[in-house]
Protein backbone atom coordinates (compact mmCIF):
# COMPACT_ATOMS: atom_id res chain seq x y z
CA UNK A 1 -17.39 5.01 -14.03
CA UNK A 2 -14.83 2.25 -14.52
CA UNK A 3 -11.28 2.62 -12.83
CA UNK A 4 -8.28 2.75 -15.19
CA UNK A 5 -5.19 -0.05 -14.92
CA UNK A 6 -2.07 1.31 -14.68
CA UNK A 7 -0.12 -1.33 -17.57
CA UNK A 8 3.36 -0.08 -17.31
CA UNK A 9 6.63 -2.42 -16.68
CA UNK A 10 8.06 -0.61 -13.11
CA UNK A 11 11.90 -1.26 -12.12
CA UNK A 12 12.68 -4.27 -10.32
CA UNK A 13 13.97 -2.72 -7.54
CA UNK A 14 9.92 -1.65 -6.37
CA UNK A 15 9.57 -1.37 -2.45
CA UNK A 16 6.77 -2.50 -0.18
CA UNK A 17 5.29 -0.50 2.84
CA UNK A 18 2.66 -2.20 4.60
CA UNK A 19 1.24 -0.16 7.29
CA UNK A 20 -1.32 -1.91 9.82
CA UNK A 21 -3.19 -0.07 11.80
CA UNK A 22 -4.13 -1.38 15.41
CA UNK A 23 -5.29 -0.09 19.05
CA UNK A 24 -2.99 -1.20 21.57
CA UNK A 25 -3.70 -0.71 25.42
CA UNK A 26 -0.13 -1.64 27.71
CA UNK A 27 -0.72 -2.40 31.38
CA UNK A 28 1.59 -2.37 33.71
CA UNK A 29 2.20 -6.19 34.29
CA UNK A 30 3.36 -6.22 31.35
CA UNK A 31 0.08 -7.04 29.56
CA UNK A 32 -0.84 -5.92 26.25
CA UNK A 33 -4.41 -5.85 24.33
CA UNK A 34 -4.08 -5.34 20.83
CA UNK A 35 -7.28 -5.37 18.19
CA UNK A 36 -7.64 -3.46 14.56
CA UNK A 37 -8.93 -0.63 14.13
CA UNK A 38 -11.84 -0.35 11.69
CA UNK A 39 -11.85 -2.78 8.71
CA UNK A 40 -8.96 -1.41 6.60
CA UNK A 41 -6.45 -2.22 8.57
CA UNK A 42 -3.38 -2.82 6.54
CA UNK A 43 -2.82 -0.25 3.51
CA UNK A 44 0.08 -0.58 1.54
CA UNK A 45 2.49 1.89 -0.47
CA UNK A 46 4.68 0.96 -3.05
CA UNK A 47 7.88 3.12 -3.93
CA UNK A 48 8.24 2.02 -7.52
CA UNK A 49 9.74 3.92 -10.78
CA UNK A 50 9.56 3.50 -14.96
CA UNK A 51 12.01 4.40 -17.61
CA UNK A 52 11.91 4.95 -21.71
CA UNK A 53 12.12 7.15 -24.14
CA UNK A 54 10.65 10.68 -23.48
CA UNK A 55 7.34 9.78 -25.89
CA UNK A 56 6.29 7.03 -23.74
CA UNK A 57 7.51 8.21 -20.22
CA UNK A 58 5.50 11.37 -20.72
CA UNK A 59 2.20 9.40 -21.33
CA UNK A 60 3.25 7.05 -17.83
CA UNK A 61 3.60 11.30 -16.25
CA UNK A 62 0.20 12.14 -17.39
CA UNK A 63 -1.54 9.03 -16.31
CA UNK A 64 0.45 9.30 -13.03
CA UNK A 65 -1.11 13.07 -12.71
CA UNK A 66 -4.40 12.06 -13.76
CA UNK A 67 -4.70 9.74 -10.93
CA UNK A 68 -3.55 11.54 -7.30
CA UNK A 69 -7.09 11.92 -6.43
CA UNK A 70 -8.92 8.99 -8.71
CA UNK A 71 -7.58 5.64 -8.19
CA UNK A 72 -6.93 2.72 -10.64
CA UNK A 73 -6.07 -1.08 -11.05
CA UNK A 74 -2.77 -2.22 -10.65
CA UNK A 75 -1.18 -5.70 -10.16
CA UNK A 76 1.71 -5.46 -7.30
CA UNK A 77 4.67 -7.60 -7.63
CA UNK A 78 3.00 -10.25 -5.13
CA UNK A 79 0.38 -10.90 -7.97
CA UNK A 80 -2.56 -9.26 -6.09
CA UNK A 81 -4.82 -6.87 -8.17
CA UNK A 82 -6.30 -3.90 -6.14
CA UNK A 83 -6.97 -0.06 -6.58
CA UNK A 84 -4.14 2.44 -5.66
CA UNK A 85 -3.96 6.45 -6.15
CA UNK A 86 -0.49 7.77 -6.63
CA UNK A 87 0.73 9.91 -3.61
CA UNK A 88 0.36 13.78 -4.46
CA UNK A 89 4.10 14.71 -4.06
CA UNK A 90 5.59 11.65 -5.47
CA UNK A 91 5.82 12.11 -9.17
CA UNK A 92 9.88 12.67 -10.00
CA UNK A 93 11.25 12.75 -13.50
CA UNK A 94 14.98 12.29 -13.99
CA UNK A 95 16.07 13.35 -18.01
CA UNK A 96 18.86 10.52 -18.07
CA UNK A 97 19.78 12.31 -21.71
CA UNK A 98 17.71 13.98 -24.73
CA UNK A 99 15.53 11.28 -25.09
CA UNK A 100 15.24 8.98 -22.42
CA UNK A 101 13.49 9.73 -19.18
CA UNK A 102 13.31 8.47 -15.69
CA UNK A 103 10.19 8.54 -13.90
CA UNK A 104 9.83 7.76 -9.84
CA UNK A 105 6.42 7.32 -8.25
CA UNK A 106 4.58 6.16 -5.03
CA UNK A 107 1.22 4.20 -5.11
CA UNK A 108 -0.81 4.34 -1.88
CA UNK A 109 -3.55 1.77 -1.72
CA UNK A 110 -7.26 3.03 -2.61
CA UNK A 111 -10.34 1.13 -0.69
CA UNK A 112 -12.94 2.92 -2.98
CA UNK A 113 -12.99 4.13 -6.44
C-alpha cells in the first residue's frame, strides 16, 4: 500500500523537537560512556499548524485523522522527506470566524509505513 503526502502550506512559525535516544553509564571520576541505543536513535516531532477557509481546513482535519495510526510523506522545513504519523491528541481547530478555520497539529516521525 503506498503512503499518502501530506501537501499542505503549514505556518511559518513550525517547531522542531529532536529527541535522541542514548545509554549513558556516569562513573564516579567523572567519566562518562555514552552509545545509541538501537538504530533509530533520533526521532523528531514537529509542532506545526494550517489555516483557510472552513472547505479546505476540514479536508487538512480529515487527512490529519486519517493518519494517527498510518503514517505519510511529508517534507520538513529542513528539506528532508520522511514518513511521520500525527500525534493522537494533537489535532486543535480554532474557528477564527464563520468561515475561516485554524487548525494546530503535531507530526511525530514514522520509521515504517
Amino acid at each position: 500500500m503506498a503512503n499518502d503526502t501530506f501537501t499542505w502550506c503549514v505556518q511559518v512559525n513550525a517547531s522542531e523537537e529532536l529527541k535522541v535516544s542514548t545509554l549513558q553509564a556516569q562513573f564516579g571520576d567523572g567519566y562518562k560512556q555514552v552509545g545509541s541505543n538501537g538504530i533509530n536513535t533520533a526521532a523528531e516531532t514537529w509542532t506545526l499548524s494550517c489555516n483557510g477557509d472552513i472547505v479546505a481546513m476540514k479536508v487538512v482535519r480529515d487527512f490529519l485523522q486519517n493518519h494517527v495510526i498510518s503514517s505519510f510523506w511529508w517534507t520538513n522545513p529542513w528539506g528532508d522527506r520522511k514518513l511521520y504519523r500525527v500525534k493522537s491528541d494533537s489535532i486543535n481547530p480554532t474557528f477564527v470566524n464563520g468561515k475561516f478555520a485554524a487548525i494546530a497539529f503535531v507530526f511525530e516521525q514514522a520509521f515504517a509505513p
